[in-house]
Protein backbone atom coordinates (compact mmCIF):
# COMPACT_ATOMS: atom_id res chain seq x y z
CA UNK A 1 67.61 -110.18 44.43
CA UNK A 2 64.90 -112.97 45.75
CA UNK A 3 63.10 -111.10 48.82
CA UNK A 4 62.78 -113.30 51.99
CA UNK A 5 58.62 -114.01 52.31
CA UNK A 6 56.86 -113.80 55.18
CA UNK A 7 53.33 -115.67 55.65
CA UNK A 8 51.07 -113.68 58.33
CA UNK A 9 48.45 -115.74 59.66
CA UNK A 10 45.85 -116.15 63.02
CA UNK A 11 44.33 -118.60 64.86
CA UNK A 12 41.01 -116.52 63.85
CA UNK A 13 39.64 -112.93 62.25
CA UNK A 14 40.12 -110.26 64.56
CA UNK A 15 42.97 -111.46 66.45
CA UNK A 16 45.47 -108.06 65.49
CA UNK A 17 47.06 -109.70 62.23
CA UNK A 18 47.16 -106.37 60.42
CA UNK A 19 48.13 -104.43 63.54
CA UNK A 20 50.84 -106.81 63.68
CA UNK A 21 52.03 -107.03 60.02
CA UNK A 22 51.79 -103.04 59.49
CA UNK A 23 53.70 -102.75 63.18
CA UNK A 24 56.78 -105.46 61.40
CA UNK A 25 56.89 -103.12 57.87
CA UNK A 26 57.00 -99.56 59.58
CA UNK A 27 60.18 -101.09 61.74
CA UNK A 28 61.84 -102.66 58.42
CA UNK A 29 60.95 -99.76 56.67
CA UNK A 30 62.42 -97.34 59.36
CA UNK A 31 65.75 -100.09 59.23
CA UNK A 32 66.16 -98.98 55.29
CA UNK A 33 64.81 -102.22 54.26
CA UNK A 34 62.74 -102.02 51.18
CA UNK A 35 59.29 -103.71 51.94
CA UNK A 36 56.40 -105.29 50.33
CA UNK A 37 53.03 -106.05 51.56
CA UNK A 38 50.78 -108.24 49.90
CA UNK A 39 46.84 -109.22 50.96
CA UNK A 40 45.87 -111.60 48.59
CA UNK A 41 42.02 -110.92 49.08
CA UNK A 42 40.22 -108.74 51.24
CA UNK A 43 36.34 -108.38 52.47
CA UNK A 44 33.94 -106.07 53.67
CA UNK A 45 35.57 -103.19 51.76
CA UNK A 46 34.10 -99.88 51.23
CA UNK A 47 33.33 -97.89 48.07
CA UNK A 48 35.37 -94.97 48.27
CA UNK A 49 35.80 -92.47 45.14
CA UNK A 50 34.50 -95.52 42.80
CA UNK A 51 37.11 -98.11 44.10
CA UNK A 52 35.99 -101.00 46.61
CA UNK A 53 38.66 -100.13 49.32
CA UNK A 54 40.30 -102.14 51.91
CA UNK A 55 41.05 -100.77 55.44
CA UNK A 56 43.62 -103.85 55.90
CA UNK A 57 45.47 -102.94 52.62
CA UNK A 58 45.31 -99.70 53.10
CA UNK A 59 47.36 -99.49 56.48
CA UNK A 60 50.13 -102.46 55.35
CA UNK A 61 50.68 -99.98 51.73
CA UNK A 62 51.42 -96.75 54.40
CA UNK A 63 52.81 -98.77 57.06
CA UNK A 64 55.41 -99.91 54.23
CA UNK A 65 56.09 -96.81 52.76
CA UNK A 66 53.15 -96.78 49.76
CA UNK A 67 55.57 -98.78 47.39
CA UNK A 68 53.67 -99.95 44.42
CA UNK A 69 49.97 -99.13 44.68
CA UNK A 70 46.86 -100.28 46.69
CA UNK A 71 45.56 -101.98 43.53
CA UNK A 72 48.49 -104.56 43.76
CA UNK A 73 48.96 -104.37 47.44
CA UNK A 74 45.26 -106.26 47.65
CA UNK A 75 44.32 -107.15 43.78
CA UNK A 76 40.63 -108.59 45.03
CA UNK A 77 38.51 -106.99 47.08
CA UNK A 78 34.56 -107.60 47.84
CA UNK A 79 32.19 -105.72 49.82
CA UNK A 80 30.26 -108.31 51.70
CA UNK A 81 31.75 -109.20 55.46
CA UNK A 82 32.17 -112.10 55.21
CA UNK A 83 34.46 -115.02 54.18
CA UNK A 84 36.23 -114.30 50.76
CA UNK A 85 34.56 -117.31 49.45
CA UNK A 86 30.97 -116.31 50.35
CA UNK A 87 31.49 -112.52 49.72
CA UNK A 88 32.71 -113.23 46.19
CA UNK A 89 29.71 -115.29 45.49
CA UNK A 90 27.84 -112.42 47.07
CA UNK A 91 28.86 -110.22 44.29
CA UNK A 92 28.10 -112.94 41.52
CA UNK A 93 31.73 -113.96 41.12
CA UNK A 94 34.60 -116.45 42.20
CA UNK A 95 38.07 -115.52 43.92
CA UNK A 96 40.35 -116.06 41.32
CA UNK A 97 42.58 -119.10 42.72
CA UNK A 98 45.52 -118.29 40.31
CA UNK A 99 45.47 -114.70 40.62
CA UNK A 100 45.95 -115.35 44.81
CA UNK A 101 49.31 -116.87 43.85
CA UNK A 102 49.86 -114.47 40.74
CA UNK A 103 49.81 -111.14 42.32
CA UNK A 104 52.64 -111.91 44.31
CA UNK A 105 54.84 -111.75 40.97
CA UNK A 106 54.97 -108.34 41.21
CA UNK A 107 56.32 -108.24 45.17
CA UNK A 108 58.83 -111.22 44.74
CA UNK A 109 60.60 -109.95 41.28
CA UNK A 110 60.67 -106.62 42.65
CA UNK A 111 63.29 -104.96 44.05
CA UNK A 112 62.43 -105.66 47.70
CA UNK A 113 64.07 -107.09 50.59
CA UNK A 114 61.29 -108.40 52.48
CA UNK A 115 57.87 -109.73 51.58
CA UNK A 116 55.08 -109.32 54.29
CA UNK A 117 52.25 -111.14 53.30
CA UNK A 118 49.07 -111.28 55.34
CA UNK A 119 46.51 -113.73 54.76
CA UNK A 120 42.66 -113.50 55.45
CA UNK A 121 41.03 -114.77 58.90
CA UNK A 122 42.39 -118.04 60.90
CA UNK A 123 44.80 -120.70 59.49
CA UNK A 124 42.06 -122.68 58.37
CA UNK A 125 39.59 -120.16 57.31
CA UNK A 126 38.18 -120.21 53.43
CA UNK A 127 40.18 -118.43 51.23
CA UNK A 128 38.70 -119.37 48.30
CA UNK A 129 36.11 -121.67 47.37
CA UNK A 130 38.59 -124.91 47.49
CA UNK A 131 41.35 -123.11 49.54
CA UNK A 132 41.72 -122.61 53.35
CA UNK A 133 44.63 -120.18 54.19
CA UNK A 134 47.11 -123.21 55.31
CA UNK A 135 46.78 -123.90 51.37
CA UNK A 136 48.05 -120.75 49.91
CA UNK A 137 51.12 -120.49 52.80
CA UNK A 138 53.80 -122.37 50.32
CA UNK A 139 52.61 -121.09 47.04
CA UNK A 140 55.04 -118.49 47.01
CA UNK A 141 58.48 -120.49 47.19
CA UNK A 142 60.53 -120.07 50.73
CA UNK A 143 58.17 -119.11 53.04
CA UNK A 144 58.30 -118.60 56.85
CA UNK A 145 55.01 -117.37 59.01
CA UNK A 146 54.37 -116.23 62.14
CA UNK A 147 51.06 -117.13 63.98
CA UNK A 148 49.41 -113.57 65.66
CA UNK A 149 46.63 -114.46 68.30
CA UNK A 150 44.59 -112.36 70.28
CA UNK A 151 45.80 -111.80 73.85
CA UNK A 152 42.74 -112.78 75.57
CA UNK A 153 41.14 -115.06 77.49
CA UNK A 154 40.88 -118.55 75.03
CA UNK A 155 44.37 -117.88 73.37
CA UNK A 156 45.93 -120.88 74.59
CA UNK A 157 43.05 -123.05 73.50
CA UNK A 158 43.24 -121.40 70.12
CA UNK A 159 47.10 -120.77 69.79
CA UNK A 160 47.95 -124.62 70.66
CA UNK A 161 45.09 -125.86 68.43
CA UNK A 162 46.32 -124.10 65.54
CA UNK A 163 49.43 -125.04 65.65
CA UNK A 164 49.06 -129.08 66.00
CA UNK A 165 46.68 -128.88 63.41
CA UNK A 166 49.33 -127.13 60.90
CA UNK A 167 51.43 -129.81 61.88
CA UNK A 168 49.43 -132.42 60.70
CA UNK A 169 49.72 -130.56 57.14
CA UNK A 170 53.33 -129.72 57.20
CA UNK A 171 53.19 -126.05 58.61
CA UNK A 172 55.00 -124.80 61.73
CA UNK A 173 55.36 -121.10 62.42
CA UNK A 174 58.83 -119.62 63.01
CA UNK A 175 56.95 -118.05 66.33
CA UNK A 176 53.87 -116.73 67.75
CA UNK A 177 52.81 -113.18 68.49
CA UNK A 178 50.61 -112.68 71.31
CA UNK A 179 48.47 -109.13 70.53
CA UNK A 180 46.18 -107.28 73.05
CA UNK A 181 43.25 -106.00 70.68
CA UNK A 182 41.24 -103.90 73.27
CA UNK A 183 42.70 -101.35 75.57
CA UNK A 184 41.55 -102.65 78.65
CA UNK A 185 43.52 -106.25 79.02
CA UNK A 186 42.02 -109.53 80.18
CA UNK A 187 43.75 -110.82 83.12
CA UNK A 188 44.80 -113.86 81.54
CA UNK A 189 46.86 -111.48 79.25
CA UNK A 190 50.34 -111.46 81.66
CA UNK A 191 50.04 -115.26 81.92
CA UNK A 192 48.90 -116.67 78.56
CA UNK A 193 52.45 -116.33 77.06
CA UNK A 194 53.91 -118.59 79.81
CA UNK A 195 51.14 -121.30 79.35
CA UNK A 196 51.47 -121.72 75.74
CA UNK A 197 55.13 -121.91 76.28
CA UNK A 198 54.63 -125.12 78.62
CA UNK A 199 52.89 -126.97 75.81
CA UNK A 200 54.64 -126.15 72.39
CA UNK A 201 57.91 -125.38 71.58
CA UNK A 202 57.07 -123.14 68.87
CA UNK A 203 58.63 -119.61 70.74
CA UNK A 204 56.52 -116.79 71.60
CA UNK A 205 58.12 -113.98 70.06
CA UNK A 206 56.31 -111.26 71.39
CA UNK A 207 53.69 -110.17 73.75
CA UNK A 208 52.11 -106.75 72.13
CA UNK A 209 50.14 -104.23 74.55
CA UNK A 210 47.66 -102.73 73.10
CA UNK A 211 49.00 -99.45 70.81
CA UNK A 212 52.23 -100.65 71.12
CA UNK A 213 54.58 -99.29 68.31
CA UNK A 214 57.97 -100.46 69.61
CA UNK A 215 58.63 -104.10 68.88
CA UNK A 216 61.04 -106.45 70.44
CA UNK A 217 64.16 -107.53 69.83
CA UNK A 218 62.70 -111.37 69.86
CA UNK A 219 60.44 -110.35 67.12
CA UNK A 220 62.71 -108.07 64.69
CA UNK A 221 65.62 -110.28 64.82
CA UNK A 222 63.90 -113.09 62.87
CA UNK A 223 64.26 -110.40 59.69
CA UNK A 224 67.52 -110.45 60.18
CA UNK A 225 69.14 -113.77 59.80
C-alpha cells in the first residue's frame, strides 16, 4: 500500500501548524485510518530524561495514536530556538539534507494510510542550510499541502503572499486553513476568510476557533478522495 502524503506548511512560525496537523491525525485516527506523522527537524527542544525532546513531535506521535516512536516521528532535533539551520550550527553540526528526505522511508513503506507531514516555520523559512521548506515539499513523491495561517489581523497579507510566491516555484496548496492561536479573537478574524477568498482561488477549507477539536466537513473530506 503507497500512503497518500500530506505536506503541512505556514505562511510563518507560530501560525497553529501543529495544532492543525495533530487536530487532522486524531480525526483520521478516530475514522480507523492508520496515520503517520513525520517532522523532519525540530528546534528549541528540551532535554528531558537524556533525550533532546520536541513539544511539536511529541503531540503529532499522540495525536496519531504513538505509531512508531518519537525518535522517527522527528529524527533531528536541536535545542537552540531558532531556525533549524542556525540552531544546528549552534550545536556545532549541520541538518542532515538527506536524512530530511530519508526518514520518511520508514512512514511511506509502512503500513499506513495517510502521511501527515509538518514542516518547520513559513513556506520559505530555512530548513536547512541550502533548503527553504518550499524545497523539501516534493521530495517525498505525490504530495498535496495545505497552507495553515494564523487568524489574525495581517493574514491576508501573509496568506495571499505565500501563495503567489509558491506559484512562481510550482507549489499550490490543495486549501488554506485559517487558525485562531489566542483565545481572545482579533476582529478581523470573522472577515479574513471572505477577503482572501476575493483574491485567490485557492479554497479556504476551514476557519478554526481557538480549542476547536471538531473539524469540518470542507477540511476532512480532502482525506477522502
Amino acid at each position: 500500500m503507497i500512503p497518500r502524503v500530506w505536506f503541512v506548511t505556514g505562511t510563518d512560525t507560530e501560525v497553529g501548524k501543529t495544532y492543525v496537523t495533530s487536530a487532522i491525525a486524531r480525526a483520521l485516527s478516530l475514522q480507523g485510518r492508520r496515520v503517520g506523522v513525520y517532522k523532519p527537524v525540530a528546534s528549541g527542544c528540551e532535554l528531558v530524561n537524556r533525550r533532546w525532546s520536541s513539544e511539536d513531535a511529541d503531540r503529532l506521535w499522540t495525536a496519531a495514536g504513538e505509531p512508531l516512536s518519537l525518535d522517527v516521528v522527528c529524527p533531528q532535533r536541536f535545542e537552540a530556538e531558532l531556525s533549524p539551520p542556525e540552531a544546528a550550527a549552534s550545536a556545532g553540526t549541520r541538518v542532515d539534507e538527506d536524512r530530511l528526505v530519508r526518514g520518511a522511508d520508514v512512514w511511506l513503506r509502512g503500513d499506513f494510510d495517510v502521511v501527515l507531514i509538518e514542516g518547520a516555520g513559513g513556506l520559505f523559512s530555512p530548513i536547512s542550510e541550502r533548503w527553504l521548506n518550499i524545497d523539501l515539499v516534493g521530495r517525498f513523491g505525490t504530495t498535496e499541502a495545505i497552507l495553515v495561517a494564523a487568524n489574525r489581523l495581517g493574514c491576508v497579507h501573509q496568506t495571499l503572499a505565500t501563495c503567489t510566491a509558491g506559484e512562481h516555484r510550482g507549489f499550490r496548496p490543495r486549501g488554506i486553513v485559517l487558525s485562531q492561536t489566542d483565545s481572545a479573537p482579533t476582529p478581523s478574524a470573522k472577515s479574513n476568510a471572505r477577503a482572501i477568498s476575493r483574491f485567490t482561488d485557492v479554497p479556504v477549507l476551514a476557519s478554526l476557533a481557538y480549542g476547536q477539536t471538531e473539524l469540518p466537513e470542507s477540511l476532512m473530506a480532502c482525506f477522502g478522495d
